[in-house]
Protein backbone atom coordinates (compact mmCIF):
# COMPACT_ATOMS: atom_id res chain seq x y z
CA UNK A 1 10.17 -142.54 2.58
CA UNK A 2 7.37 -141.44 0.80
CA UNK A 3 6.14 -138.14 -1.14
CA UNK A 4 6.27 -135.10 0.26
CA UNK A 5 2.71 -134.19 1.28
CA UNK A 6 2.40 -130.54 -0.41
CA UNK A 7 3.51 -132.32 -3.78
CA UNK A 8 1.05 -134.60 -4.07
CA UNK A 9 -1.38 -131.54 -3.29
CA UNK A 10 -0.27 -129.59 -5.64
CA UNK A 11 -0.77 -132.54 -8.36
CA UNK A 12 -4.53 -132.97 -7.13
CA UNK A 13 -4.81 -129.17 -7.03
CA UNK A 14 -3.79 -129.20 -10.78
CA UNK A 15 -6.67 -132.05 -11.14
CA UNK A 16 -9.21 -129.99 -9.99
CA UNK A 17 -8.64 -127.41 -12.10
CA UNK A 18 -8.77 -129.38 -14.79
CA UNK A 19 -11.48 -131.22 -13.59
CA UNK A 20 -13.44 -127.71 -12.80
CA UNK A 21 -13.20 -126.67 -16.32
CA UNK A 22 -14.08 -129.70 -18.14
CA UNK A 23 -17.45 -129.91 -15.66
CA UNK A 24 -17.99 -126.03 -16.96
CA UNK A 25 -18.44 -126.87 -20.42
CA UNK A 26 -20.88 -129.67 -19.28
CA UNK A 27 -24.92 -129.64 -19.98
CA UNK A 28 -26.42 -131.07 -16.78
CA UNK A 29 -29.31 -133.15 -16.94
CA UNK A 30 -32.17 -131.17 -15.70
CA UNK A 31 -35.55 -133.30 -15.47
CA UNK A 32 -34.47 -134.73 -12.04
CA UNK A 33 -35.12 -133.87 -8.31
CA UNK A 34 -32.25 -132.89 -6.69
CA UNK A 35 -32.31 -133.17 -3.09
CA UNK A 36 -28.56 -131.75 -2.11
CA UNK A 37 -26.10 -131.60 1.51
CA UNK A 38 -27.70 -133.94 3.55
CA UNK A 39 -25.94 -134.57 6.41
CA UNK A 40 -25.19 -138.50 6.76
CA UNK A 41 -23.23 -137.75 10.10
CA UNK A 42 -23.87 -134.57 12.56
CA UNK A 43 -20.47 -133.56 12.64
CA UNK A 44 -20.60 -130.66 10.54
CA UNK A 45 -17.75 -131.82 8.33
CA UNK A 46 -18.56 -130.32 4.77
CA UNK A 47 -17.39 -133.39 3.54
CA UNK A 48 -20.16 -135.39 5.50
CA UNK A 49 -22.76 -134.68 3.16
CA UNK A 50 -24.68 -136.53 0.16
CA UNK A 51 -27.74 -135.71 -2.97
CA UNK A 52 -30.21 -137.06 -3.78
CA UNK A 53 -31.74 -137.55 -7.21
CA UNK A 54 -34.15 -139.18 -9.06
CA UNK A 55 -36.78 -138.01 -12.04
CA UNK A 56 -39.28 -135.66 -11.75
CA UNK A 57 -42.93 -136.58 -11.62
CA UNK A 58 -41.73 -139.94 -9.88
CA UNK A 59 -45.22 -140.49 -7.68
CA UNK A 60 -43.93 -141.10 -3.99
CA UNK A 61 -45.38 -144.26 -3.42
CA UNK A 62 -43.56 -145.28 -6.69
CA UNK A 63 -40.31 -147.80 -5.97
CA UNK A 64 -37.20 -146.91 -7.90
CA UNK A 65 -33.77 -149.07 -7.87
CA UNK A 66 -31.23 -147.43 -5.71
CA UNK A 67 -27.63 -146.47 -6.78
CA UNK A 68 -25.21 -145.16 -4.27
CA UNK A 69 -21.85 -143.64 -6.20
CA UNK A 70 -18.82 -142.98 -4.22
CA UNK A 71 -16.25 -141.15 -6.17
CA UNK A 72 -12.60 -141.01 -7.39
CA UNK A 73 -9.78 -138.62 -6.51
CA UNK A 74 -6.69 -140.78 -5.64
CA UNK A 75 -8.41 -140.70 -1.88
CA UNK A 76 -6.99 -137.15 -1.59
CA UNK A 77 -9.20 -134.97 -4.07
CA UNK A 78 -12.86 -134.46 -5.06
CA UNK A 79 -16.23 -134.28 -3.64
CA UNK A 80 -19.74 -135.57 -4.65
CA UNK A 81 -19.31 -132.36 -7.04
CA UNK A 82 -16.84 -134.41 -9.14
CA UNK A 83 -19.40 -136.92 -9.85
CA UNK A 84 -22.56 -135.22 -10.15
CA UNK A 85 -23.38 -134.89 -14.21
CA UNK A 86 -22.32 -138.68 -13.98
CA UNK A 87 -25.13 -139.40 -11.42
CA UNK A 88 -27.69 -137.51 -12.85
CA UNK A 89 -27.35 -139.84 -15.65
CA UNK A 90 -27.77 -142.71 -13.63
CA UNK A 91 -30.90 -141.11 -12.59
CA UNK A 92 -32.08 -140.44 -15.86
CA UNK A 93 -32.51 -143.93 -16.20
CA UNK A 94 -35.01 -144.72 -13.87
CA UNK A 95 -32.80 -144.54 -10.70
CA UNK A 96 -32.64 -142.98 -6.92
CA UNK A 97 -29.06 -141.59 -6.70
CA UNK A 98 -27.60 -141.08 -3.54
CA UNK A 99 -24.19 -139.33 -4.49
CA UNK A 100 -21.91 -139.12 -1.56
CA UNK A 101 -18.44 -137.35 -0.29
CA UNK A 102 -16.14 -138.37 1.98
CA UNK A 103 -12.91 -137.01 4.12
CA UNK A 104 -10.01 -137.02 1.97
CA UNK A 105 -6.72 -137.89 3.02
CA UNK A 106 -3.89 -136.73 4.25
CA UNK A 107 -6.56 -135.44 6.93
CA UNK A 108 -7.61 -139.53 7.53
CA UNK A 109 -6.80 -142.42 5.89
CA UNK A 110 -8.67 -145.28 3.97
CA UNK A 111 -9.97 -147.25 6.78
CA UNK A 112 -11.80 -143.70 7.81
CA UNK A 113 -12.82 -142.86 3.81
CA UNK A 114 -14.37 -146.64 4.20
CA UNK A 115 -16.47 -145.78 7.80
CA UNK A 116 -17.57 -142.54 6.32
CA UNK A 117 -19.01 -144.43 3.55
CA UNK A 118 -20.52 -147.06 5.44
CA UNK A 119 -22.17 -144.25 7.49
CA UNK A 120 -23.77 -143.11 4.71
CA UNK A 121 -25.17 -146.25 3.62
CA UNK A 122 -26.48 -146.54 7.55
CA UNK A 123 -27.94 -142.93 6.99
CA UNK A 124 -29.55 -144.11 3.67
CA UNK A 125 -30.86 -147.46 5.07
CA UNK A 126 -32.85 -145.30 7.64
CA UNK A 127 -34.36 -142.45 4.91
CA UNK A 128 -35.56 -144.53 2.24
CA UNK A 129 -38.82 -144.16 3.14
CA UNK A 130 -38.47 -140.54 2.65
CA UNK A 131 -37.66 -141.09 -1.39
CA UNK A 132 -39.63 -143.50 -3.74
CA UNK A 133 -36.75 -145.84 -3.31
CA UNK A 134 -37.15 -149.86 -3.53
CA UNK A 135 -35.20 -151.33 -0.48
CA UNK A 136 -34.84 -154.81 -2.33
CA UNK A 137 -33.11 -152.94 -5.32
CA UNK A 138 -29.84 -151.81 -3.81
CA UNK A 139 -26.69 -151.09 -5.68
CA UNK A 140 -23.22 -149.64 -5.30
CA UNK A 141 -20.83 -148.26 -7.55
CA UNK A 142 -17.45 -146.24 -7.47
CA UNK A 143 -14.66 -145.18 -10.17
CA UNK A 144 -10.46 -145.14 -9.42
CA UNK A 145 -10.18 -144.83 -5.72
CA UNK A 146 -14.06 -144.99 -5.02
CA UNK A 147 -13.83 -147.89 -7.07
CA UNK A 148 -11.52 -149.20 -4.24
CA UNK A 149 -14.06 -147.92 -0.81
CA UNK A 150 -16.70 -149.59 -3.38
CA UNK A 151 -15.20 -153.01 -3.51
CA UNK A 152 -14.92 -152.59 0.06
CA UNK A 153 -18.17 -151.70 1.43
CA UNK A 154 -18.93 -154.69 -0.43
CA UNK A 155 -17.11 -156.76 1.15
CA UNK A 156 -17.32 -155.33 4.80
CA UNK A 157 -20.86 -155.28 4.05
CA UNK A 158 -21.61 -159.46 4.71
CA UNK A 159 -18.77 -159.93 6.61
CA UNK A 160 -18.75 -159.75 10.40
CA UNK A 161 -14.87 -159.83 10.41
CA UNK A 162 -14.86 -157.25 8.09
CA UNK A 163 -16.51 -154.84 9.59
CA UNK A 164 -14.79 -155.19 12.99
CA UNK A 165 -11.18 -155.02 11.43
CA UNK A 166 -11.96 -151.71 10.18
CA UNK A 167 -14.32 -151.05 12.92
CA UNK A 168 -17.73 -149.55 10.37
CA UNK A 169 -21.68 -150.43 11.12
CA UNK A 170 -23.57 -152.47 9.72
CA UNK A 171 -25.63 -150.71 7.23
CA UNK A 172 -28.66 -152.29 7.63
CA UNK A 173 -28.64 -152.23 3.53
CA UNK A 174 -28.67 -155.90 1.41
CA UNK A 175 -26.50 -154.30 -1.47
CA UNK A 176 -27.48 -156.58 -4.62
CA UNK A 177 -24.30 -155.43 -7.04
CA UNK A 178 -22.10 -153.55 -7.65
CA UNK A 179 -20.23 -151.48 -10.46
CA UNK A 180 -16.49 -151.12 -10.32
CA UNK A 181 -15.57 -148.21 -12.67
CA UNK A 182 -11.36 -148.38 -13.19
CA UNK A 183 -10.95 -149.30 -9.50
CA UNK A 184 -7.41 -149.58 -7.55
CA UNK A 185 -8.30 -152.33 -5.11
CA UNK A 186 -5.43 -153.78 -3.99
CA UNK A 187 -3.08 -151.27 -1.70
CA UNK A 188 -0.11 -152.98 -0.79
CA UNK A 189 2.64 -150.74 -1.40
CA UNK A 190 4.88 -151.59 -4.38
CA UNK A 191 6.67 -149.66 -7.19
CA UNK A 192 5.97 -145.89 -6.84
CA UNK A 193 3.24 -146.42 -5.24
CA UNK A 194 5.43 -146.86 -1.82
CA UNK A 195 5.77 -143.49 -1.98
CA UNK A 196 1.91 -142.01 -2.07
CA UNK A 197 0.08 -144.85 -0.06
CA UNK A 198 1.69 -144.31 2.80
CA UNK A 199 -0.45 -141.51 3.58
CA UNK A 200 -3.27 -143.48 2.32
CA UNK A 201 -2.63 -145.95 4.67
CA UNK A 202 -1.26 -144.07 7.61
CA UNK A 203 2.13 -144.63 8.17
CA UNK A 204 1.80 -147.35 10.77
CA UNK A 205 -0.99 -149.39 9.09
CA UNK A 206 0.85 -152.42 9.81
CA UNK A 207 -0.20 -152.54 12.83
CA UNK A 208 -3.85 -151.97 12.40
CA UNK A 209 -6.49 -154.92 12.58
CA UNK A 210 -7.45 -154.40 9.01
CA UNK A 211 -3.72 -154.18 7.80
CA UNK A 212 -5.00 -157.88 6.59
CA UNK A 213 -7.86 -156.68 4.02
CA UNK A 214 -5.77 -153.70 1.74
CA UNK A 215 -5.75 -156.19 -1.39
CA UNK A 216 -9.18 -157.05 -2.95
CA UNK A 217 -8.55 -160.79 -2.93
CA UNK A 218 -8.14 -160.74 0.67
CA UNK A 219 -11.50 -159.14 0.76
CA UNK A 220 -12.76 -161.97 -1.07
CA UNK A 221 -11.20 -165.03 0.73
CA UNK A 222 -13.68 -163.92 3.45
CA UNK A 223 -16.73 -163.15 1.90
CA UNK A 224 -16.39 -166.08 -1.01
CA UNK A 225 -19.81 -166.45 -2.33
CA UNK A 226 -21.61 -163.75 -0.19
CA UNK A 227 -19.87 -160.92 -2.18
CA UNK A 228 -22.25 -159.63 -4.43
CA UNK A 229 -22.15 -159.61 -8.49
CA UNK A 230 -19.58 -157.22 -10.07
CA UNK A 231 -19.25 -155.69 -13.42
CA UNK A 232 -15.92 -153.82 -14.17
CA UNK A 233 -14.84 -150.81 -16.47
CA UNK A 234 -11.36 -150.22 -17.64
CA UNK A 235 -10.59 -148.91 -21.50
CA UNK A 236 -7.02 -149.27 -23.62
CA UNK A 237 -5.42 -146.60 -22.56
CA UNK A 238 -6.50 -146.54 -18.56
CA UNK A 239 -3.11 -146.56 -17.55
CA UNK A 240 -3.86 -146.29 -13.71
CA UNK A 241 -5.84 -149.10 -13.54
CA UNK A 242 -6.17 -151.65 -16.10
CA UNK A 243 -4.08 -154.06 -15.11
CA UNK A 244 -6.13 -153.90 -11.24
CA UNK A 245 -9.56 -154.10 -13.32
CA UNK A 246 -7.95 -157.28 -15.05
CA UNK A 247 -6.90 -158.81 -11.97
CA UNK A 248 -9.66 -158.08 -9.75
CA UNK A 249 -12.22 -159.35 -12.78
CA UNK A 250 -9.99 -162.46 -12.16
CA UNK A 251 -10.61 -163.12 -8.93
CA UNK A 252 -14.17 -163.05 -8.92
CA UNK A 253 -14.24 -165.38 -11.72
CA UNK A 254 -12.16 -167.76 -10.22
CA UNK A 255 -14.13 -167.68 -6.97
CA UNK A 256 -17.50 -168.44 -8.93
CA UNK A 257 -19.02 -164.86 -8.31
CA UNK A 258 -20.98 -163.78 -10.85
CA UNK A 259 -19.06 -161.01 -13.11
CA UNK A 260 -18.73 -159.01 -16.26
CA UNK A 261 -16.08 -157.14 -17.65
CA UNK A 262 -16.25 -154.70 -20.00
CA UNK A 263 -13.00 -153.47 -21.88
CA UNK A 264 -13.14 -150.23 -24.29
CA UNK A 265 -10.51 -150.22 -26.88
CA UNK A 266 -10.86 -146.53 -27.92
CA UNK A 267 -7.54 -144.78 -27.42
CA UNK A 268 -9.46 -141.59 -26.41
CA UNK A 269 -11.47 -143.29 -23.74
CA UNK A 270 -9.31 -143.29 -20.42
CA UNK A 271 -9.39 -143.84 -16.86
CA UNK A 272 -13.41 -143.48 -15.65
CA UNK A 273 -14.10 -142.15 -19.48
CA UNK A 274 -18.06 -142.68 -18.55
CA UNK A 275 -17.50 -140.78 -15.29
CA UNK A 276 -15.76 -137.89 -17.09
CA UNK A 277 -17.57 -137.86 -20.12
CA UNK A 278 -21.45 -139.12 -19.23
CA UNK A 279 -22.63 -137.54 -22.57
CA UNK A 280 -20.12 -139.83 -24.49
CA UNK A 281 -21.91 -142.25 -26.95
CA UNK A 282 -19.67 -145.08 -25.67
CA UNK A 283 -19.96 -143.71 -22.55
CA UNK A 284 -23.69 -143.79 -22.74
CA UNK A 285 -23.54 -147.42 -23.75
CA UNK A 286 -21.22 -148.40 -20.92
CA UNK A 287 -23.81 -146.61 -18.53
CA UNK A 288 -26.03 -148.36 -19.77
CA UNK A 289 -24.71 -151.93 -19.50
CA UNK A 290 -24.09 -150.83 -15.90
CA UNK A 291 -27.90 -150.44 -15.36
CA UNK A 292 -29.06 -153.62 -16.90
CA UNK A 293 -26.68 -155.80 -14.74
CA UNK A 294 -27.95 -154.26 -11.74
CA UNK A 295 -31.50 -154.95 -12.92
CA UNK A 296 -30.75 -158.34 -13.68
CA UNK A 297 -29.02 -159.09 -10.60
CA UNK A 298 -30.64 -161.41 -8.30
């Protein structure tokens, strides 16, 4: 049994309203370039699209670290709209942002969120030549449910097996870390969540080849020391995912990878606080801390 479909709609409906207003009142950075709805696949799908951004007056032989954001929506809501302000913030410091959407569910389900994200990174591996991006500096980050397809192209990025459970291309991309913002990586059905993930999954996902790989440490069993470092977000009162921030901090830990956690205890800070609120002053410092682990990552 699971949710009806139309409710869960309506919830995410009443999200993006939300969501639409709070982005209203927003200043947006504006000393960037802003290079918007690319097409990463010819399909004409308007959700097969990414932007480009990085600051103005960069010379174009110049060779900028790379951050690719995918973002949150509980898999069924939002667009590379959603996370926009947020990645022009990552620009601002010294980045080429490649912001990308994907197809939502109920329309597909994760495995195809995770090949249209993969696509893009194929599409970005071949055109970063056209920006004044650094190939060696490659990095990959994704709140709530992008924080998920995040941990994931990971993952099914230096693993073989991987990739050919879930059928995705390689990307041709060495991604050196990543940032998990609040992410939900580990699917298996349980509580209430029985009820909405089956139309994550697709109701007979039991009997796909990458049935295997829904929980992060699964994910990790195969790629052991190949998966790259990992700095993680959560805050006090990040009800949705704190306790899978904890856990999947945890596992990398315990499997030697090189990790950081970062824990907010602000009561007004929530789930993906820096992705909502980029002009925050602890959201700014979490930002930040983001940036300099990818720089010093190896």
């Amino acid at each position: 049994m699971a949710f009806p479909v139309s409710l869960i709609e309506a919830f995410w409906e009443m999200d993006r309203k939300m969501d639409q207003k709070r982005l209203e009142g927003q200043t947006y950075p504006t000393d960037l370039e802003e290079i918007v709805d690319l097409e990463y696949l010819p399909t004409g799908h308007k959700y097969h699209k990414l932007d480009v951004y990085y600051p103005k007056g960069t010379a174009k032989n110049a060779k900028l670290p790379v951050i690719v954001d995918i973002h949150g929506g509980g898999w069924f809501y939002g667009d590379k709209e959603l996370n926009k302000n947020y990645c022009l913030h990552l620009a601002q410091k010294g980045f080429v942002v490649f912001n990308i959407s994907y197809r939502l569910c109920p329309e597909v389900t994760m495995a195809d969120q995770l090949s249209d994200c993969m696509s893009a990174l194929c599409f970005i591996s071949k055109h970063l030549q056209d920006y004044p991006c650094d190939k060696k500096r490659i990095f990959v980050t994704g709140d709530s449910a992008g924080g998920q397809l995040a941990a994931f192209v990971a993952g099914a990025n230096v693993s073989d097996k991987i990739r050919k459970a879930f059928d995705v291309p390689e990307t041709g991309l060495k991604i050196k870390a990543i940032g998990l913002v609040s992410p939900v990586p580990y699917l298996e059905p349980h509580g209430a969540m029985r009820f909405y993930l089956p139309y994550v999954l697709g109701k007979k996902y039991k009997k796909q080849d990458w049935a295997k790989y829904i929980n992060f440490d699964k994910i990790l069993c195969v790629t052991k020391k190949d998966y790259p470092p990992t700095i993680l977000f959560t805050s006090l009162t990040d009800v949705i995912a704190n306790s899978a921030t904890k856990k999947a901090y945890k596992e990398l830990k315990d499997r030697g990878i090189k990790t950081k956690y970062n824990f907010v205890l602000s009561p007004k800070l929530g789930h993906v606080y820096q992705v909502l609120q980029p002009d925050d002053k602890t959201s700014q410092k979490a930002i930040n801390e983001m940036t300099k682990f990818f720089l010093k990552s190896k």
